[in-house]
PDB file of N, CA and C in Angstrom:
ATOM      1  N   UNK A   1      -5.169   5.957  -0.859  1.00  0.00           N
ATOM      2  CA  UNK A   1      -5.433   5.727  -2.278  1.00  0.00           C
ATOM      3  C   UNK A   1      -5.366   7.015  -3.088  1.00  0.00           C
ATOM      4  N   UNK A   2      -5.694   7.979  -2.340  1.00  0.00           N
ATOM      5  CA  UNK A   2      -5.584   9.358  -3.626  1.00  0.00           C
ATOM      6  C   UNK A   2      -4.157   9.705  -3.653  1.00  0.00           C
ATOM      7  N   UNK A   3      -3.310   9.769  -3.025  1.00  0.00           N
ATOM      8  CA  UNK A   3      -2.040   9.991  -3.219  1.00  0.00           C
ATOM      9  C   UNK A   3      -1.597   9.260  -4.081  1.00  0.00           C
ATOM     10  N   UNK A   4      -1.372   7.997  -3.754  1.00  0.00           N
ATOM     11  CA  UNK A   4      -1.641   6.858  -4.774  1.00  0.00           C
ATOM     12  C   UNK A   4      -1.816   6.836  -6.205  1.00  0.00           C
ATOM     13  N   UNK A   5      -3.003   7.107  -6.546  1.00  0.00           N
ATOM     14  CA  UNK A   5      -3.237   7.846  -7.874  1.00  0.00           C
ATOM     15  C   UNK A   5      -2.880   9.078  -8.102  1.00  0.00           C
ATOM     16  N   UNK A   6      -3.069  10.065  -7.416  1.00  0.00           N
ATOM     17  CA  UNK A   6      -2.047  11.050  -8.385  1.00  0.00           C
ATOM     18  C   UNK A   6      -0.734  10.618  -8.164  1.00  0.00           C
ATOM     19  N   UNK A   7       0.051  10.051  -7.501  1.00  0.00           N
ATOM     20  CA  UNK A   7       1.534   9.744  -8.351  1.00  0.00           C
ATOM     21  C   UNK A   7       1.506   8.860  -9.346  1.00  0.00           C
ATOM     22  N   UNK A   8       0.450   8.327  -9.436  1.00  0.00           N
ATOM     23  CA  UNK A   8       0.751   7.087 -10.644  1.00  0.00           C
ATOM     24  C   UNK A   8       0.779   8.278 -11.775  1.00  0.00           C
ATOM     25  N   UNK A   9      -0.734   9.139 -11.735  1.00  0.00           N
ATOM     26  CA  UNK A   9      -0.519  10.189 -12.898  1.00  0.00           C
ATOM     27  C   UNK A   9       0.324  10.673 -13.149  1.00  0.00           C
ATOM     28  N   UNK A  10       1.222  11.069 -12.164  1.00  0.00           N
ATOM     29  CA  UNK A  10       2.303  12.251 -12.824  1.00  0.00           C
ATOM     30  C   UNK A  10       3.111  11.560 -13.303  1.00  0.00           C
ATOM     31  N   UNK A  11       3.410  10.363 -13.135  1.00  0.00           N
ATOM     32  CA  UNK A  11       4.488   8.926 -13.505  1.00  0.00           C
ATOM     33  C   UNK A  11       4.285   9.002 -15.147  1.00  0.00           C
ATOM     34  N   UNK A  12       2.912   8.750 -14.833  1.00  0.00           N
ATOM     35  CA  UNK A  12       2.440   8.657 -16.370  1.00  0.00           C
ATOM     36  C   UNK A  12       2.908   9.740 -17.174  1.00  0.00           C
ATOM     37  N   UNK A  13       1.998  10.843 -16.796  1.00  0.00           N
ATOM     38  CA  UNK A  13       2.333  12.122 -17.232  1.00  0.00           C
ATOM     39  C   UNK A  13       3.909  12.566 -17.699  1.00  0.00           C
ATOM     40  N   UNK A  14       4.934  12.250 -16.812  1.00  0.00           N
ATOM     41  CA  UNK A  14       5.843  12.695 -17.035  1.00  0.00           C
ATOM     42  C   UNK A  14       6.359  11.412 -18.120  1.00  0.00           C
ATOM     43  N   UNK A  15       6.337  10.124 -18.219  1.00  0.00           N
ATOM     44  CA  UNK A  15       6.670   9.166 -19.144  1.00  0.00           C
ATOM     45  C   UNK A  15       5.996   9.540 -20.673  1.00  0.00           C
ATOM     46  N   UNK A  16       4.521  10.019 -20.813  1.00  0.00           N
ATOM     47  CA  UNK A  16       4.295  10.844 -21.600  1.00  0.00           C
ATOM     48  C   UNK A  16       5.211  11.522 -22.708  1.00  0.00           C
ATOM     49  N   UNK A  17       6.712  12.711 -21.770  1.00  0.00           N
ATOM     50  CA  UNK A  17       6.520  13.257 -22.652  1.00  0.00           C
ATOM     51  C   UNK A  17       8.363  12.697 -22.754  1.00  0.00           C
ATOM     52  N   UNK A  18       8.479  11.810 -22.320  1.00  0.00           N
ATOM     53  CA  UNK A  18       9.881  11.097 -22.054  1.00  0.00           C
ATOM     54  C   UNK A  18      10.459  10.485 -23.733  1.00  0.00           C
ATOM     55  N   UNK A  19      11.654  11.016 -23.674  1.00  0.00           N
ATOM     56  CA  UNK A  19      11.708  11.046 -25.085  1.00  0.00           C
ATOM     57  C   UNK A  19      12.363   9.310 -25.451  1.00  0.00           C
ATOM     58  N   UNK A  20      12.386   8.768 -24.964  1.00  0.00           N
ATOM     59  CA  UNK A  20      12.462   7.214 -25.384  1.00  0.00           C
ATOM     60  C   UNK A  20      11.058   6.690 -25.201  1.00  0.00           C
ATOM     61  N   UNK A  21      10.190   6.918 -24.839  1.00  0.00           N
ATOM     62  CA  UNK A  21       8.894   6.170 -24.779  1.00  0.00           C
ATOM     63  C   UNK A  21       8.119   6.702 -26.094  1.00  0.00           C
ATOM     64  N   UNK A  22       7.233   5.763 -26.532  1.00  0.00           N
ATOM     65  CA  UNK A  22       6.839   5.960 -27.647  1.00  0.00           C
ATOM     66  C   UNK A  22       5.252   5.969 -27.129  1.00  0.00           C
ATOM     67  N   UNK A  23       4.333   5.329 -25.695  1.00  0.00           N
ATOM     68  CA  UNK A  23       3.341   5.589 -25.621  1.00  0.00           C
ATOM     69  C   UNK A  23       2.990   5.286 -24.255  1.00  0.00           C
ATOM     70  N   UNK A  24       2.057   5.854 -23.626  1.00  0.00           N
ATOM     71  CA  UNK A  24       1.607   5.434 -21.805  1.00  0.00           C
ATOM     72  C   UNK A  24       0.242   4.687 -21.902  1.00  0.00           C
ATOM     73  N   UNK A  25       0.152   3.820 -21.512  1.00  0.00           N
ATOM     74  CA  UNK A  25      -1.347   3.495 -21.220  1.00  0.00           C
ATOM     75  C   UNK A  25      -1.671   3.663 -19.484  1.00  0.00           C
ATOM     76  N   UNK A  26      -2.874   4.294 -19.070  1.00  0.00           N
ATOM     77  CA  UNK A  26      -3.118   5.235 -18.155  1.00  0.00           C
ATOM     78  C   UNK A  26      -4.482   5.158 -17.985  1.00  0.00           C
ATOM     79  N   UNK A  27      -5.333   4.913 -17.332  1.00  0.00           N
ATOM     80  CA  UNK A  27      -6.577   5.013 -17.576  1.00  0.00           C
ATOM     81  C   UNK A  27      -6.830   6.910 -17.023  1.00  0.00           C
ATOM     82  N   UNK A  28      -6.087   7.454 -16.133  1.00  0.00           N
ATOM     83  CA  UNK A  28      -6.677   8.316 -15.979  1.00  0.00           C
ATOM     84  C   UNK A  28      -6.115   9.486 -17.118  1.00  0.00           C
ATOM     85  N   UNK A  29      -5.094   9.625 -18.036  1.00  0.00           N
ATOM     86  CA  UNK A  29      -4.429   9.767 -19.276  1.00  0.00           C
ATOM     87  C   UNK A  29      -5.705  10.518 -20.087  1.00  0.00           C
ATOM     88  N   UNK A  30      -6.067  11.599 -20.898  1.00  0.00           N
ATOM     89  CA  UNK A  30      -7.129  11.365 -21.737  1.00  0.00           C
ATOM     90  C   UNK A  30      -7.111  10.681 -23.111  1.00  0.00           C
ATOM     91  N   UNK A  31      -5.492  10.521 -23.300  1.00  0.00           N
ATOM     92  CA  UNK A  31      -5.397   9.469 -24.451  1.00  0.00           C
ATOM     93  C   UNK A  31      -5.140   8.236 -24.211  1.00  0.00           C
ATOM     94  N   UNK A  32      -5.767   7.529 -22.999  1.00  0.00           N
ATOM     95  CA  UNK A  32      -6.027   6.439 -23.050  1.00  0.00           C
ATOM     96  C   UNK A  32      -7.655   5.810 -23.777  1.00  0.00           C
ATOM     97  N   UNK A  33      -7.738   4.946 -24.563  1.00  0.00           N
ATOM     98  CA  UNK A  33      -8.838   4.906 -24.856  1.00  0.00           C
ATOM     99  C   UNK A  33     -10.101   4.439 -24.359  1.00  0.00           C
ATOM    100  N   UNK A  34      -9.733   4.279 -23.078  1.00  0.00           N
ATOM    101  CA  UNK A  34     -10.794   3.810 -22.091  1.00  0.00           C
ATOM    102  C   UNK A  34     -11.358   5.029 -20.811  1.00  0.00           C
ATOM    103  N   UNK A  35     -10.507   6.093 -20.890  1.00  0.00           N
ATOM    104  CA  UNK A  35     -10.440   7.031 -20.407  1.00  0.00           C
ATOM    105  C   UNK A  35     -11.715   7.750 -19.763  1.00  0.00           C
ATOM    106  N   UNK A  36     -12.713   7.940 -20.974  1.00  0.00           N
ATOM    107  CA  UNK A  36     -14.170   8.590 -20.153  1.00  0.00           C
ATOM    108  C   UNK A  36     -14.844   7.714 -20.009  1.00  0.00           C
ATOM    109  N   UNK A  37     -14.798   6.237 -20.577  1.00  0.00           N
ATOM    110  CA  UNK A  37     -15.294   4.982 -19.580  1.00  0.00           C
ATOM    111  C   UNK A  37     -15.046   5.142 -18.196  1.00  0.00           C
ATOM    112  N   UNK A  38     -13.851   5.441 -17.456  1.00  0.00           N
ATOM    113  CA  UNK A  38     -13.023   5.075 -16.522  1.00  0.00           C
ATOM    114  C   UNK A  38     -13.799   6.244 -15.924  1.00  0.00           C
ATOM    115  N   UNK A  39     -13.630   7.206 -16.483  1.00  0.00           N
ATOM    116  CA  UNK A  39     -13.962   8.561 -15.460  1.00  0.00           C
ATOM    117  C   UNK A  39     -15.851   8.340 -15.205  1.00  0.00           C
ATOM    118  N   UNK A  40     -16.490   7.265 -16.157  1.00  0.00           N
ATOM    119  CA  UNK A  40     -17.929   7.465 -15.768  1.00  0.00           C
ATOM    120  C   UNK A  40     -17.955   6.270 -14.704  1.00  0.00           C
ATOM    121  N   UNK A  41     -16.870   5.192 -14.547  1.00  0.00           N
ATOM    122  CA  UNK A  41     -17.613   3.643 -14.157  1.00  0.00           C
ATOM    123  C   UNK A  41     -16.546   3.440 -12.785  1.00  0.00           C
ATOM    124  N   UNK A  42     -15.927   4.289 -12.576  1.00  0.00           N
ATOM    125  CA  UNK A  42     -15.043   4.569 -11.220  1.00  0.00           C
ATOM    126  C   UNK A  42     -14.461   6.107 -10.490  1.00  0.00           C
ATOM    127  N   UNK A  43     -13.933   6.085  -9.427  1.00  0.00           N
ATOM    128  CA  UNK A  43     -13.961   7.049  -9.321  1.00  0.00           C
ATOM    129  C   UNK A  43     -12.517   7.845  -8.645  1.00  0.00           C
ATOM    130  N   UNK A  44     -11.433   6.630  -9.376  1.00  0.00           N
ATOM    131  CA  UNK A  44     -10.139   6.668  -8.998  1.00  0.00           C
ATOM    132  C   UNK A  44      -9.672   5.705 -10.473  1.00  0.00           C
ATOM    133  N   UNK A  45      -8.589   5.367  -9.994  1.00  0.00           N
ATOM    134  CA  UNK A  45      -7.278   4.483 -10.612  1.00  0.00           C
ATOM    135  C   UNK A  45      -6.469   3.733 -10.031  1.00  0.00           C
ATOM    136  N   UNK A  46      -5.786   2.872 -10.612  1.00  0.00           N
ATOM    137  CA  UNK A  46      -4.527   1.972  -9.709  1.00  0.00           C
ATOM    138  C   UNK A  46      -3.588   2.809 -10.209  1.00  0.00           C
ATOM    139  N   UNK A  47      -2.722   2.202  -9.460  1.00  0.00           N
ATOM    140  CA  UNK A  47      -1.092   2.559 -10.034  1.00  0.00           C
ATOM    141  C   UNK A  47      -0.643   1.719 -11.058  1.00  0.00           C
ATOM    142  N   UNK A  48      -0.900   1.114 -11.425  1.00  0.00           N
ATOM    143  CA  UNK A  48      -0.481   0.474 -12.983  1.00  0.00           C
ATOM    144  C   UNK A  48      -0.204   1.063 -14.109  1.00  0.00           C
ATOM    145  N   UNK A  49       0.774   1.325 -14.848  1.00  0.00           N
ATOM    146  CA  UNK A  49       0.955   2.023 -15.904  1.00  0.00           C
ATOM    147  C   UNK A  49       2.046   1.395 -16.717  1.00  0.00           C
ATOM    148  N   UNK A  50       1.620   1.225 -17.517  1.00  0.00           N
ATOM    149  CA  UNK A  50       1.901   0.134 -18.954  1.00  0.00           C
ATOM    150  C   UNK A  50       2.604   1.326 -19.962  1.00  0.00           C
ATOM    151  N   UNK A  51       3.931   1.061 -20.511  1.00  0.00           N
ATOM    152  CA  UNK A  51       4.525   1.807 -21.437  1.00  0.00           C
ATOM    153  C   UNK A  51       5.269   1.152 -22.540  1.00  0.00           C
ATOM    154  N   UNK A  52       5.414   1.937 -24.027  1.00  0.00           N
ATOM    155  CA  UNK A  52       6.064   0.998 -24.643  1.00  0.00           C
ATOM    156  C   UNK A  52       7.252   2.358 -24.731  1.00  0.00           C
ATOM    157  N   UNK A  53       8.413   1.531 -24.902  1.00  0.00           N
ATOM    158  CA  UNK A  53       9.983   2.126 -25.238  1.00  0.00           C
ATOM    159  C   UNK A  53       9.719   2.452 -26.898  1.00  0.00           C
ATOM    160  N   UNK A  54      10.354   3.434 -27.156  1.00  0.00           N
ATOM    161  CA  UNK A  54      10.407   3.748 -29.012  1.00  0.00           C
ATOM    162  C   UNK A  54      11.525   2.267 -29.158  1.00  0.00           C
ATOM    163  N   UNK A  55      10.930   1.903 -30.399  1.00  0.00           N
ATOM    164  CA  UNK A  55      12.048   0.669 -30.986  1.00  0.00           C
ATOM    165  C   UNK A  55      13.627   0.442 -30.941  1.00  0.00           C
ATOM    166  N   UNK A  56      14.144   1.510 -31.043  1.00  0.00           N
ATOM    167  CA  UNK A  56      15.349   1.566 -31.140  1.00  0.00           C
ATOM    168  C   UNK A  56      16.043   2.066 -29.506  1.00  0.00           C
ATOM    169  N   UNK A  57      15.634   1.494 -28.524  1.00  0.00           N
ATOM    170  CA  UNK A  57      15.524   1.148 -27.282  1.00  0.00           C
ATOM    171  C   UNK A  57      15.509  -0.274 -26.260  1.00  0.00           C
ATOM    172  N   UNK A  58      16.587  -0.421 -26.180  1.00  0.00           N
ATOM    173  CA  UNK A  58      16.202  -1.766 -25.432  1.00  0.00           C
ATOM    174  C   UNK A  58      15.792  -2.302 -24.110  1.00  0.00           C
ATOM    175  N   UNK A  59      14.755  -2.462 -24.338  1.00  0.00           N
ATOM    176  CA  UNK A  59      14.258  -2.980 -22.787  1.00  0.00           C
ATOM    177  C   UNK A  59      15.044  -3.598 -21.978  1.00  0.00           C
ATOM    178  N   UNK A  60      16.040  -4.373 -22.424  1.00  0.00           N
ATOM    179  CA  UNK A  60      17.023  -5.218 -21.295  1.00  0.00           C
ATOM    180  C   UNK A  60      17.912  -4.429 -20.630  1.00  0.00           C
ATOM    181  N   UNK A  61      18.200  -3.281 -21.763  1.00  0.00           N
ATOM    182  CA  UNK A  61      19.048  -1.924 -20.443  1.00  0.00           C
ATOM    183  C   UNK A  61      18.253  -1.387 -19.759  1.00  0.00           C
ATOM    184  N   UNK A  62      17.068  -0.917 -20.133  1.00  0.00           N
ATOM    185  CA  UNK A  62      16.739  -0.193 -19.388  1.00  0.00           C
ATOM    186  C   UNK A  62      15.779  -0.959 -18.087  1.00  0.00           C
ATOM    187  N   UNK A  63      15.747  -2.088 -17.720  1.00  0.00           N
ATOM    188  CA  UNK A  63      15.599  -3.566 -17.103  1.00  0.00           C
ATOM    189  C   UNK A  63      16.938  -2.844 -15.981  1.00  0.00           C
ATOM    190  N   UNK A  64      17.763  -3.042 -16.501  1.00  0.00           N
ATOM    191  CA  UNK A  64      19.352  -3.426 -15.781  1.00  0.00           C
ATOM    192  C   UNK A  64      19.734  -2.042 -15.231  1.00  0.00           C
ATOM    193  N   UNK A  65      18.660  -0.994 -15.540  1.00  0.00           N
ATOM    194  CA  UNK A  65      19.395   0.707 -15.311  1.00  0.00           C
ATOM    195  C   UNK A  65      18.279   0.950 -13.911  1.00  0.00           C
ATOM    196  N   UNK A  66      16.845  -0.207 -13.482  1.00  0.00           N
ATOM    197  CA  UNK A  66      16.536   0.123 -12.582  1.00  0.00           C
ATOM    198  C   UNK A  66      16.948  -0.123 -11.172  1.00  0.00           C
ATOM    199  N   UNK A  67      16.063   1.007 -10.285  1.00  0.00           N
ATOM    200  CA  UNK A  67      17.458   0.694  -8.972  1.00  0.00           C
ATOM    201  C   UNK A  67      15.791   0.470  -7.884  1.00  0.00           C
ATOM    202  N   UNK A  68      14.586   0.625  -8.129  1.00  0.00           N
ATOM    203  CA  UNK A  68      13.971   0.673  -7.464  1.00  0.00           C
ATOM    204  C   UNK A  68      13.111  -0.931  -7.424  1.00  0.00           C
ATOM    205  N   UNK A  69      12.573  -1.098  -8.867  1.00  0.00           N
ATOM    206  CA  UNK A  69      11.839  -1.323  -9.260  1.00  0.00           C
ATOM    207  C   UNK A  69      12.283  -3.327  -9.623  1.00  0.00           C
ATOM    208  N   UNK A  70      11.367  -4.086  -9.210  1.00  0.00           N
ATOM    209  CA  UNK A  70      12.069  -5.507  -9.569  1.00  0.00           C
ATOM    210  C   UNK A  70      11.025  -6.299 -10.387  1.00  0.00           C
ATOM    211  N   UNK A  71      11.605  -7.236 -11.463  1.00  0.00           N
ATOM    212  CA  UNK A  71      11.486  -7.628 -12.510  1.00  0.00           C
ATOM    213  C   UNK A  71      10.806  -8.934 -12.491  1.00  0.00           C
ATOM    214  N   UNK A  72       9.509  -8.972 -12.392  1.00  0.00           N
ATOM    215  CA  UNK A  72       8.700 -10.142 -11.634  1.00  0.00           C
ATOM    216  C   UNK A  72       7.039  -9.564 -12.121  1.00  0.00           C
ATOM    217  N   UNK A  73       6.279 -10.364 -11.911  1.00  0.00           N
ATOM    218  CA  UNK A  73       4.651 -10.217 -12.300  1.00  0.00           C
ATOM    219  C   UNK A  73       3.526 -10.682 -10.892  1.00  0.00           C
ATOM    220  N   UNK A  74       2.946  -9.599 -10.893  1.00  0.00           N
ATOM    221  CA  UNK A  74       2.255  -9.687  -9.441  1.00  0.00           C
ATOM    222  C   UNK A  74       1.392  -8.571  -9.622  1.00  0.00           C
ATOM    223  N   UNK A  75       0.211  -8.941  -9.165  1.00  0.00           N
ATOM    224  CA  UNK A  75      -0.994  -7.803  -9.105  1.00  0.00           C
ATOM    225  C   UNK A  75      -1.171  -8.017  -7.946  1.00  0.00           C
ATOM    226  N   UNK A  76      -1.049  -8.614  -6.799  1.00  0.00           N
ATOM    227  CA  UNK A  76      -1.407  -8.969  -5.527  1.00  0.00           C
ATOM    228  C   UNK A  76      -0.996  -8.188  -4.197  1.00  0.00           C
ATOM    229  N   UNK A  77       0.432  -7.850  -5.220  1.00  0.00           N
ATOM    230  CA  UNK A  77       1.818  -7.284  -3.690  1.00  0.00           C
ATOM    231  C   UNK A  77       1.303  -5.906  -3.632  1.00  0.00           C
ATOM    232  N   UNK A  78       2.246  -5.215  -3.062  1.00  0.00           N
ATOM    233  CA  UNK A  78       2.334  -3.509  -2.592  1.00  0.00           C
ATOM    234  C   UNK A  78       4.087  -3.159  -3.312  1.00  0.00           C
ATOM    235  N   UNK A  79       4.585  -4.181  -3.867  1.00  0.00           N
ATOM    236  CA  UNK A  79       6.033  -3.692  -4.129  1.00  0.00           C
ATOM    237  C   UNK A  79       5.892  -3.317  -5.481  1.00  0.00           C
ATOM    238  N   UNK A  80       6.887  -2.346  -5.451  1.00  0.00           N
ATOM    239  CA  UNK A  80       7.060  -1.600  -7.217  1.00  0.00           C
ATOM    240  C   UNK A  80       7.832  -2.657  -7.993  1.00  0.00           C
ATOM    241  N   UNK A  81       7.014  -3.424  -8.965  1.00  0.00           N
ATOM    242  CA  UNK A  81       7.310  -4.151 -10.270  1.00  0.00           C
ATOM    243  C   UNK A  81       7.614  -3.694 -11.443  1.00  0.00           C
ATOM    244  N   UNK A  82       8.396  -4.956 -12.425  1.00  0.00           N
ATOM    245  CA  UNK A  82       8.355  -4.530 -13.601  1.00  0.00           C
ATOM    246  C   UNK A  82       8.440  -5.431 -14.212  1.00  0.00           C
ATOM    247  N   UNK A  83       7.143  -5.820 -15.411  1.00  0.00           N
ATOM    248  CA  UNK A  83       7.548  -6.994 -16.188  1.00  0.00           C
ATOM    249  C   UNK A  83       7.343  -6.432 -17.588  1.00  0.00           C
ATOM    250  N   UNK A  84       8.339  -7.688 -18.902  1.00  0.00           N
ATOM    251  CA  UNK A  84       8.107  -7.052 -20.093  1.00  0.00           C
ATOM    252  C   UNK A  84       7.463  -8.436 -20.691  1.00  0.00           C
ATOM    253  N   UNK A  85       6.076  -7.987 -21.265  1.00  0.00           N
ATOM    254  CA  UNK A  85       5.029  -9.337 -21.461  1.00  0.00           C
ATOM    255  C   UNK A  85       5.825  -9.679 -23.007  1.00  0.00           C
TER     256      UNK A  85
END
């Protein structure tokens, strides 16, 4: 699990400063707004990390540009997902 979370961070981190993304949600992030909740009421993170694309970006390419990652909704599995709610 700690490996775990720090790659989710740096995922984050580096999507952060990714110039088509417009924002990361992260709990371990300090601009997430749940952030020093998170750091008082646990003592880790998942790998979950929620991003929005800047507007003038389309999610369906960048859907079609992944090579890892598959396009489905599941909190249950161990496989790297991706859904757009």
């Amino acid at each position: 699990m700690p490996l775990h979370m720090s790659n989710s961070l740096a995922v984050a981190r580096f999507l952060q400063k990714h110039p088509k993304v417009s924002s990361v949600l992260h709990p371990g992030l300090s601009s997430h707004p749940g952030h020093e909740l998170a750091k008082k009421q646990s003592g880790g993170h998942s790998g979950i990390i929620a991003f929005y694309l800047r507007p003038e970006h389309d999610p369906l390419v960048f859907l079609k540009k992944l090579k890892i990652f598959t396009l489905a909704v599941s909190l249950g599995g161990v496989e790297s997902l991706v859904a757009i709610p």
